[in-house]
N, C-alpha and C. Protein backbone atom coordinates (compact mmCIF):
# COMPACT_ATOMS: atom_id res chain seq x y z
N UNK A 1 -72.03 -67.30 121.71
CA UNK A 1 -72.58 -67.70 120.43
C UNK A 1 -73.95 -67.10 120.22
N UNK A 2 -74.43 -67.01 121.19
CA UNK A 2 -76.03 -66.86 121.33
C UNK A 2 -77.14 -67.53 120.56
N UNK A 3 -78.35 -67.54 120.64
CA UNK A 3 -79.22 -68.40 120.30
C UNK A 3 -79.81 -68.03 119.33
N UNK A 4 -80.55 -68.86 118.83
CA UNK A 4 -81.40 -68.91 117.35
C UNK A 4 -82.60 -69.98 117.37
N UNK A 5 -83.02 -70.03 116.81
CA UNK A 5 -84.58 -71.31 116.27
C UNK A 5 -84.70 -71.95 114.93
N UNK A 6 -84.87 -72.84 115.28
CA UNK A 6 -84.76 -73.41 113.12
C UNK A 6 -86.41 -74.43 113.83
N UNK A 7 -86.66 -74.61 112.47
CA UNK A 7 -88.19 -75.37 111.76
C UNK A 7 -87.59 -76.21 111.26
N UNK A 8 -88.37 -77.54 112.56
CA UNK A 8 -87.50 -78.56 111.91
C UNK A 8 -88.87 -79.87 111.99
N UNK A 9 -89.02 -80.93 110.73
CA UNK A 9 -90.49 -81.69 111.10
C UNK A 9 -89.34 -83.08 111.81
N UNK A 10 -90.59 -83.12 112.62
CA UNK A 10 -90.66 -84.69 113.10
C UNK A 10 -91.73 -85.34 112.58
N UNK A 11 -91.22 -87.21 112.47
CA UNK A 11 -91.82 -87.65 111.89
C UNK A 11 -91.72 -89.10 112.55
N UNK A 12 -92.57 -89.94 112.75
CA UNK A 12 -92.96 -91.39 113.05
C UNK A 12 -91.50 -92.50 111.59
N UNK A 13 -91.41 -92.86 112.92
CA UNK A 13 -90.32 -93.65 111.79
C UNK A 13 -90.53 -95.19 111.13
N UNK A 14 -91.81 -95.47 111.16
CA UNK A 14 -92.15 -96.88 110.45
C UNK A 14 -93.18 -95.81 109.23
N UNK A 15 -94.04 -94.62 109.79
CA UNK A 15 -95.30 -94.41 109.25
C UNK A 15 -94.79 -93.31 109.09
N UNK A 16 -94.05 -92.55 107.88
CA UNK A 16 -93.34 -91.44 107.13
C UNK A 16 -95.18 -90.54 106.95
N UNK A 17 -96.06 -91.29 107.00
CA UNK A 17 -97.23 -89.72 106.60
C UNK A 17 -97.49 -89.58 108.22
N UNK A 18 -97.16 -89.83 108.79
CA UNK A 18 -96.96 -89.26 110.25
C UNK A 18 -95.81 -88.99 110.88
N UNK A 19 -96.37 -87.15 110.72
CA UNK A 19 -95.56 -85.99 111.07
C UNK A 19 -95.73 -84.78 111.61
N UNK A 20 -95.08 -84.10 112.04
CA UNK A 20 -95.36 -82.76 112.52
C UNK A 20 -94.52 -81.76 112.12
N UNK A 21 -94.69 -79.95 112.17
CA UNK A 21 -93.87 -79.03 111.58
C UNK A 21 -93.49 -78.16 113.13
N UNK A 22 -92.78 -78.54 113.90
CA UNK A 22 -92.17 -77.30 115.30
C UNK A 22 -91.14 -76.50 114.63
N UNK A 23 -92.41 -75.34 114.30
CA UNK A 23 -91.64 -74.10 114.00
C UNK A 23 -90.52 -73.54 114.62
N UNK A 24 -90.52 -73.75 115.70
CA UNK A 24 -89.50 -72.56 117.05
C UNK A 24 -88.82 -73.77 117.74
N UNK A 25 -87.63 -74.60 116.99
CA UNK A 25 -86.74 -75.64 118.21
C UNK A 25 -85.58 -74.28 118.05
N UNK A 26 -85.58 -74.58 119.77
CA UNK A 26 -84.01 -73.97 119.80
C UNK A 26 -83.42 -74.39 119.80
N UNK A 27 -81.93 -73.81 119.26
CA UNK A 27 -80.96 -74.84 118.67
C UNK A 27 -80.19 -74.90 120.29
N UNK A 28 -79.83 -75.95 120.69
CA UNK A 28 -79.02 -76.26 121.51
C UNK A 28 -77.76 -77.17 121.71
N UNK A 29 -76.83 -77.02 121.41
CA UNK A 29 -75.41 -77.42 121.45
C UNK A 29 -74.90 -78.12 122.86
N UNK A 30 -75.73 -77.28 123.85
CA UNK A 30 -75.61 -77.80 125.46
C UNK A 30 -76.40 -78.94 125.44
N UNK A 31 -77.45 -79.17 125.08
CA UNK A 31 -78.17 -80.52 125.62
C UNK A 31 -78.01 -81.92 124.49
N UNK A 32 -77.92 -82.63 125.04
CA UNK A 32 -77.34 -83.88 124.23
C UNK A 32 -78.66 -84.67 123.23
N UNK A 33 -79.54 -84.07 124.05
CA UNK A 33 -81.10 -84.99 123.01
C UNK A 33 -82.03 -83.61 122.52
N UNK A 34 -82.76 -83.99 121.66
CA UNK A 34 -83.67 -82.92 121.36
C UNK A 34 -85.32 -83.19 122.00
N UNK A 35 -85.73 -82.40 122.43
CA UNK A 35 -86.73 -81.92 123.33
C UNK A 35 -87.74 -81.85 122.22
N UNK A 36 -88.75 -82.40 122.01
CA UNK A 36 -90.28 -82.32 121.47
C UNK A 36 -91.79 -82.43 122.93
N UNK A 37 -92.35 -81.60 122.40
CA UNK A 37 -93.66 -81.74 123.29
C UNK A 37 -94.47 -83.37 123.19
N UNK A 38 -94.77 -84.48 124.53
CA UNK A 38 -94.97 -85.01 124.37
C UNK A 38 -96.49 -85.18 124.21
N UNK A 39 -96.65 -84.41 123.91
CA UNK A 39 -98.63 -84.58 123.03
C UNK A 39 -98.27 -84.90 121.50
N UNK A 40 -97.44 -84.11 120.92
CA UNK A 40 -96.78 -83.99 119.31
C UNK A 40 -96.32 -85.71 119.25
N UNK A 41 -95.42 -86.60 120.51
CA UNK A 41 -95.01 -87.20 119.65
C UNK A 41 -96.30 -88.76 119.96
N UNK A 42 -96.67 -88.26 120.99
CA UNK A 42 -98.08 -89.58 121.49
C UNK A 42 -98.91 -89.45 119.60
N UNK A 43 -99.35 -88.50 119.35
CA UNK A 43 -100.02 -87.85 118.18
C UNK A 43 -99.45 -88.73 116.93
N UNK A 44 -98.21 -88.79 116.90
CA UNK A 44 -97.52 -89.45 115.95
C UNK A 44 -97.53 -90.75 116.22
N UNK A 45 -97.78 -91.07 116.92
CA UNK A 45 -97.70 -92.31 117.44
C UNK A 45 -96.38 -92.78 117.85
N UNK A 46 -95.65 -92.38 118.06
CA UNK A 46 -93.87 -92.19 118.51
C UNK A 46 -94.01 -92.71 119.73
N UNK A 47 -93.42 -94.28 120.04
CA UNK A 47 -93.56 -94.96 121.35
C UNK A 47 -92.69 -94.74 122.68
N UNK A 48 -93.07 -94.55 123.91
CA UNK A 48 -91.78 -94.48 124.77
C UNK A 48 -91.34 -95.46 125.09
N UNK A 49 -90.10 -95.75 124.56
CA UNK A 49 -88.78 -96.72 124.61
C UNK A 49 -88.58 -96.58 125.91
N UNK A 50 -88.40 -95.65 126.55
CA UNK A 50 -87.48 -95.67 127.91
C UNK A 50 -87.77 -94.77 128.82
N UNK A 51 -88.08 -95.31 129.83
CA UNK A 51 -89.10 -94.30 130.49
C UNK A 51 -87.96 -94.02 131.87
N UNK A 52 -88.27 -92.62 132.64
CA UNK A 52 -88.04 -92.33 133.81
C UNK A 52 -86.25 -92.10 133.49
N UNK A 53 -86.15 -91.91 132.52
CA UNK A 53 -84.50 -91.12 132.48
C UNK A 53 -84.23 -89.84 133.35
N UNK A 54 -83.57 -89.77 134.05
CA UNK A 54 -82.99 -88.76 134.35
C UNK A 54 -82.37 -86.98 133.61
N UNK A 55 -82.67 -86.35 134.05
CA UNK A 55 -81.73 -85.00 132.89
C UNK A 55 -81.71 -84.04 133.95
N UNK A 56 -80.51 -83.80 133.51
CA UNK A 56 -80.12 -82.02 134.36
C UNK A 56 -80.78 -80.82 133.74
N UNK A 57 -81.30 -80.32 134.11
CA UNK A 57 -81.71 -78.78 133.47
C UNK A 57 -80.72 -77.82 133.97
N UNK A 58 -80.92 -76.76 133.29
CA UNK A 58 -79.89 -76.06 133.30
C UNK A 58 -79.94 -75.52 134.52
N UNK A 59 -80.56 -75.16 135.32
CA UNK A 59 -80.78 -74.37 136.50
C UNK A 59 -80.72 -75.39 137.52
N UNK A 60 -79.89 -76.79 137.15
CA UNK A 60 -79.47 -77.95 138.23
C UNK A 60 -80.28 -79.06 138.71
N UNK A 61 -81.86 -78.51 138.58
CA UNK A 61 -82.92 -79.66 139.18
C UNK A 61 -82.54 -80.82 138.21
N UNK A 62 -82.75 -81.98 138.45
CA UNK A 62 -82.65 -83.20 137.85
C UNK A 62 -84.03 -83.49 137.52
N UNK A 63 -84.99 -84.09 136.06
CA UNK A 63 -85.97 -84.29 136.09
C UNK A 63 -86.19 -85.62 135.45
N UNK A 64 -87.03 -86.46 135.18
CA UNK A 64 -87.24 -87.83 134.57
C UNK A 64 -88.05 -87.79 133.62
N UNK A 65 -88.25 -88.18 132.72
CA UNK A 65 -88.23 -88.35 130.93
C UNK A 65 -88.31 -89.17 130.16
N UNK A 66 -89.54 -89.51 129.44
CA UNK A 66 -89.22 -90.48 128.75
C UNK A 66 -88.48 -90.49 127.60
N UNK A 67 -88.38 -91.59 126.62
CA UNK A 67 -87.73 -91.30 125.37
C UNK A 67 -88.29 -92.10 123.99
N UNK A 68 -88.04 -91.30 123.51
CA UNK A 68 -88.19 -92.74 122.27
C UNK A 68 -87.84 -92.29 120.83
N UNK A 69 -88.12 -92.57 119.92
CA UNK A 69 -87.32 -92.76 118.18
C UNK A 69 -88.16 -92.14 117.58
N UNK A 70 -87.34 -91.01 117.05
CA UNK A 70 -88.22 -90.04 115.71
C UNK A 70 -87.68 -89.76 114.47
N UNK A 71 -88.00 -89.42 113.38
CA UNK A 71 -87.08 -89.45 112.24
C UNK A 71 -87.46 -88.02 112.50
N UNK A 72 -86.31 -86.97 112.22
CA UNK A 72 -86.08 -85.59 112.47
C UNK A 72 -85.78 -85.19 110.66
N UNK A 73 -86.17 -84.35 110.22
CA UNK A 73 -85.82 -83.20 109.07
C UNK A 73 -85.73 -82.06 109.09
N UNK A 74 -84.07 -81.33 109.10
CA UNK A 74 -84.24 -79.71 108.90
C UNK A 74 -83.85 -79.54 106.94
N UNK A 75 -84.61 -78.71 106.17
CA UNK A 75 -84.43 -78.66 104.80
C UNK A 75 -83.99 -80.05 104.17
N UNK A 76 -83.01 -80.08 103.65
CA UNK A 76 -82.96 -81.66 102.67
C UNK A 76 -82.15 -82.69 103.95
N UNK A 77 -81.83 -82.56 105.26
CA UNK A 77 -81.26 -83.40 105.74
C UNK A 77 -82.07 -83.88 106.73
N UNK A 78 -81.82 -85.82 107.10
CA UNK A 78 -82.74 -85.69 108.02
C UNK A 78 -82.12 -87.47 108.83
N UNK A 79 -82.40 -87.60 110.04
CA UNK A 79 -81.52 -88.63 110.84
C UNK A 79 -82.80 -89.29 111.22
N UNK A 80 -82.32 -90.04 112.18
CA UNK A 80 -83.20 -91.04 113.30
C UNK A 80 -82.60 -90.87 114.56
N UNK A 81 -83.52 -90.69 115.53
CA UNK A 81 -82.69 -90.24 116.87
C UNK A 81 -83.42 -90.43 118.06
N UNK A 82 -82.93 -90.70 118.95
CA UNK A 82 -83.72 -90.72 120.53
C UNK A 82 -84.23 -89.31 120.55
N UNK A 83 -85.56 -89.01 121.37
CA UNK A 83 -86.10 -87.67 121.43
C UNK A 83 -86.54 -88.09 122.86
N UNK A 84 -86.59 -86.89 123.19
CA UNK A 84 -87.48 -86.57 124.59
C UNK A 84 -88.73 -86.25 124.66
N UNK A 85 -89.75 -86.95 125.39
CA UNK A 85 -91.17 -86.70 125.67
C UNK A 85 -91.02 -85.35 126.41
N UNK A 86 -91.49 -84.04 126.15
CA UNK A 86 -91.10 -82.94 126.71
C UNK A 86 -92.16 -82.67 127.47
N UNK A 87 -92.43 -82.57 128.43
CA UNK A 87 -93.64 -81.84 129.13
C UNK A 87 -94.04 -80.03 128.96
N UNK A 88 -95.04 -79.99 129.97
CA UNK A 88 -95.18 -78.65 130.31
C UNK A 88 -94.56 -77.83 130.77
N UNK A 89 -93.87 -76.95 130.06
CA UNK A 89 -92.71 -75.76 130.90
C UNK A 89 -91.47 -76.20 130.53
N UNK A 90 -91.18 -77.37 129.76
CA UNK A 90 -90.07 -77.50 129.08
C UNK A 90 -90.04 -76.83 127.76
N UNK A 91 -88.37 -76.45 127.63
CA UNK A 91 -88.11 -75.70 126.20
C UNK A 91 -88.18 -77.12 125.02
N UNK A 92 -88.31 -76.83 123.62
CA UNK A 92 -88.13 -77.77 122.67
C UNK A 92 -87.13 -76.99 122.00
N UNK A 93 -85.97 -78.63 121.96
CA UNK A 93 -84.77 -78.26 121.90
C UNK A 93 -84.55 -79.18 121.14
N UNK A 94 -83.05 -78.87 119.80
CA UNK A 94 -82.94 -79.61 118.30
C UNK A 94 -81.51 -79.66 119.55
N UNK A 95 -81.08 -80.51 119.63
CA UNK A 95 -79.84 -81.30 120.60
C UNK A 95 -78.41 -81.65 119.91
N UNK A 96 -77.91 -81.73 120.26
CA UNK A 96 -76.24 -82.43 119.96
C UNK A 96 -76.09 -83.57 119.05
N UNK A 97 -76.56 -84.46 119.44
CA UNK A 97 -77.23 -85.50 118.89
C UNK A 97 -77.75 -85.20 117.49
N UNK A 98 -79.06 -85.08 117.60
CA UNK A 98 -79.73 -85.02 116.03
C UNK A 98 -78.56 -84.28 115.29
N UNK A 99 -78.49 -82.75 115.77
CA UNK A 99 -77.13 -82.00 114.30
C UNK A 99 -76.18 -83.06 114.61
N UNK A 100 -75.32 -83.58 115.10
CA UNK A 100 -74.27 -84.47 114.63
C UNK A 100 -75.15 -85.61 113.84
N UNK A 101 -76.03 -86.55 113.59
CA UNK A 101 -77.02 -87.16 112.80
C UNK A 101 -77.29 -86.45 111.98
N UNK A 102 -77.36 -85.24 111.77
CA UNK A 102 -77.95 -84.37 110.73
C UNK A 102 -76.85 -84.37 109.86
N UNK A 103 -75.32 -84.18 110.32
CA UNK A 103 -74.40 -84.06 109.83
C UNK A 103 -74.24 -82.34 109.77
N UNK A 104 -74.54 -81.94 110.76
CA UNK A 104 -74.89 -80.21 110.81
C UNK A 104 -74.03 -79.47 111.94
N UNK A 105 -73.38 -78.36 111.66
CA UNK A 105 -72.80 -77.83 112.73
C UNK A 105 -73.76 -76.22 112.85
N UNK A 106 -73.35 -75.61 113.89
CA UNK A 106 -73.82 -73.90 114.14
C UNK A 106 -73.03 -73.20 113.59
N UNK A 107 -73.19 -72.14 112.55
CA UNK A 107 -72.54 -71.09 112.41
C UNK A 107 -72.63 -70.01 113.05
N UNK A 108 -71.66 -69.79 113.76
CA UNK A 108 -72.20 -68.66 115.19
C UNK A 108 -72.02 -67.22 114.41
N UNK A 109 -71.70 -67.28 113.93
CA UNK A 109 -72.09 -65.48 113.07
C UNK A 109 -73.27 -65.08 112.23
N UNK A 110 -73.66 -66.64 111.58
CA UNK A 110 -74.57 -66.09 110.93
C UNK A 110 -76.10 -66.70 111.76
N UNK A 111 -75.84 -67.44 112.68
CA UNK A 111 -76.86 -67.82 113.57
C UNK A 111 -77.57 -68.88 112.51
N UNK A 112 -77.24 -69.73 111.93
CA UNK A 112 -77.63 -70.70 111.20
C UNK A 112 -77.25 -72.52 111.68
N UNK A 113 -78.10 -73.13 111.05
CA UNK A 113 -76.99 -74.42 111.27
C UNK A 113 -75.99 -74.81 109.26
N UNK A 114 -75.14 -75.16 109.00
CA UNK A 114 -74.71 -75.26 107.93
C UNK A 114 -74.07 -76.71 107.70
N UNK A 115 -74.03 -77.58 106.78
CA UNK A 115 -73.56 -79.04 106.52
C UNK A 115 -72.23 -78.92 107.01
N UNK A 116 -71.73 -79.63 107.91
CA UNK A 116 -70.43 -80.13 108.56
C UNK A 116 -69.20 -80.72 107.49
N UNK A 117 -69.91 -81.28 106.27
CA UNK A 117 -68.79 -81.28 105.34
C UNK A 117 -68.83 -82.84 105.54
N UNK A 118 -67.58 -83.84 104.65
CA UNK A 118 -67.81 -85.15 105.14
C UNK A 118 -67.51 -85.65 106.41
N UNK A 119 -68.27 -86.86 106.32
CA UNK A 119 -68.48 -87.54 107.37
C UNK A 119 -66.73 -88.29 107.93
N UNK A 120 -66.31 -87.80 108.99
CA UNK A 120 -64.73 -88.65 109.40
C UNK A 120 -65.42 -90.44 109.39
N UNK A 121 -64.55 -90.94 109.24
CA UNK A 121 -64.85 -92.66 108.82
C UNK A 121 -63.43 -93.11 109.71
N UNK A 122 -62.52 -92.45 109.90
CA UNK A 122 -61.26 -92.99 110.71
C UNK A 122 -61.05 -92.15 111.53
């Protein structure tokens, strides 16, 4: 499929004028949460819910993580979602999660994400 980057804001989900613009998330289909730098979301005031999670990186090490609730927007669509406190030397990554919340799939030809169409209900 290969990779791409979309500009996507995060935003504090009680306090909508607290937000941020991460130009460069890579889109990732492999990882189940999306990855933000955790200075961006302390800044927002974005609380950690859940601390010392576990995650596989891709290269197998297991690392621990906190988490907590961000309201995410790429162009007119936009969810509520668990995020990752990302440290230093971690990638920031738009996850599985948020595009299914987004209601968004990858178009692997044109390297985009595009609306998934309606929502299945059954």
């Amino acid at each position: 499929m290969g990779t791409f980057k979309v500009k996507c804001k995060i935003g504090n989900i009680v306090n909508r004028k607290k937000s941020a613009v991460m130009s460069e998330m890579l889109v990732d289909t492999g990882s189940e949460y999306t990855w933000i730098p955790g200075k961006v979301l302390e800044k927002l005031d974005v609380q950690r819910e859940k601390k010392d999670i576990g995650f596989m990186m891709a290269n197998g090490q297991v690392v621990t993580r906190s988490v907590g609730f961000a309201l995410l927007t790429y162009d007119e669509y936009f969810t509520v979602d668990e995020v990752v406190f990302a440290e230093k030397g971690d990638l920031l990554l738009l996850g599985a999660r948020t595009l299914e919340g987004l209601s968004l799939i990858v178009d692997p030809r044109k390297k985009k994400l595009v609306a998934s169409g309606p929502i299945p209900a059954a």
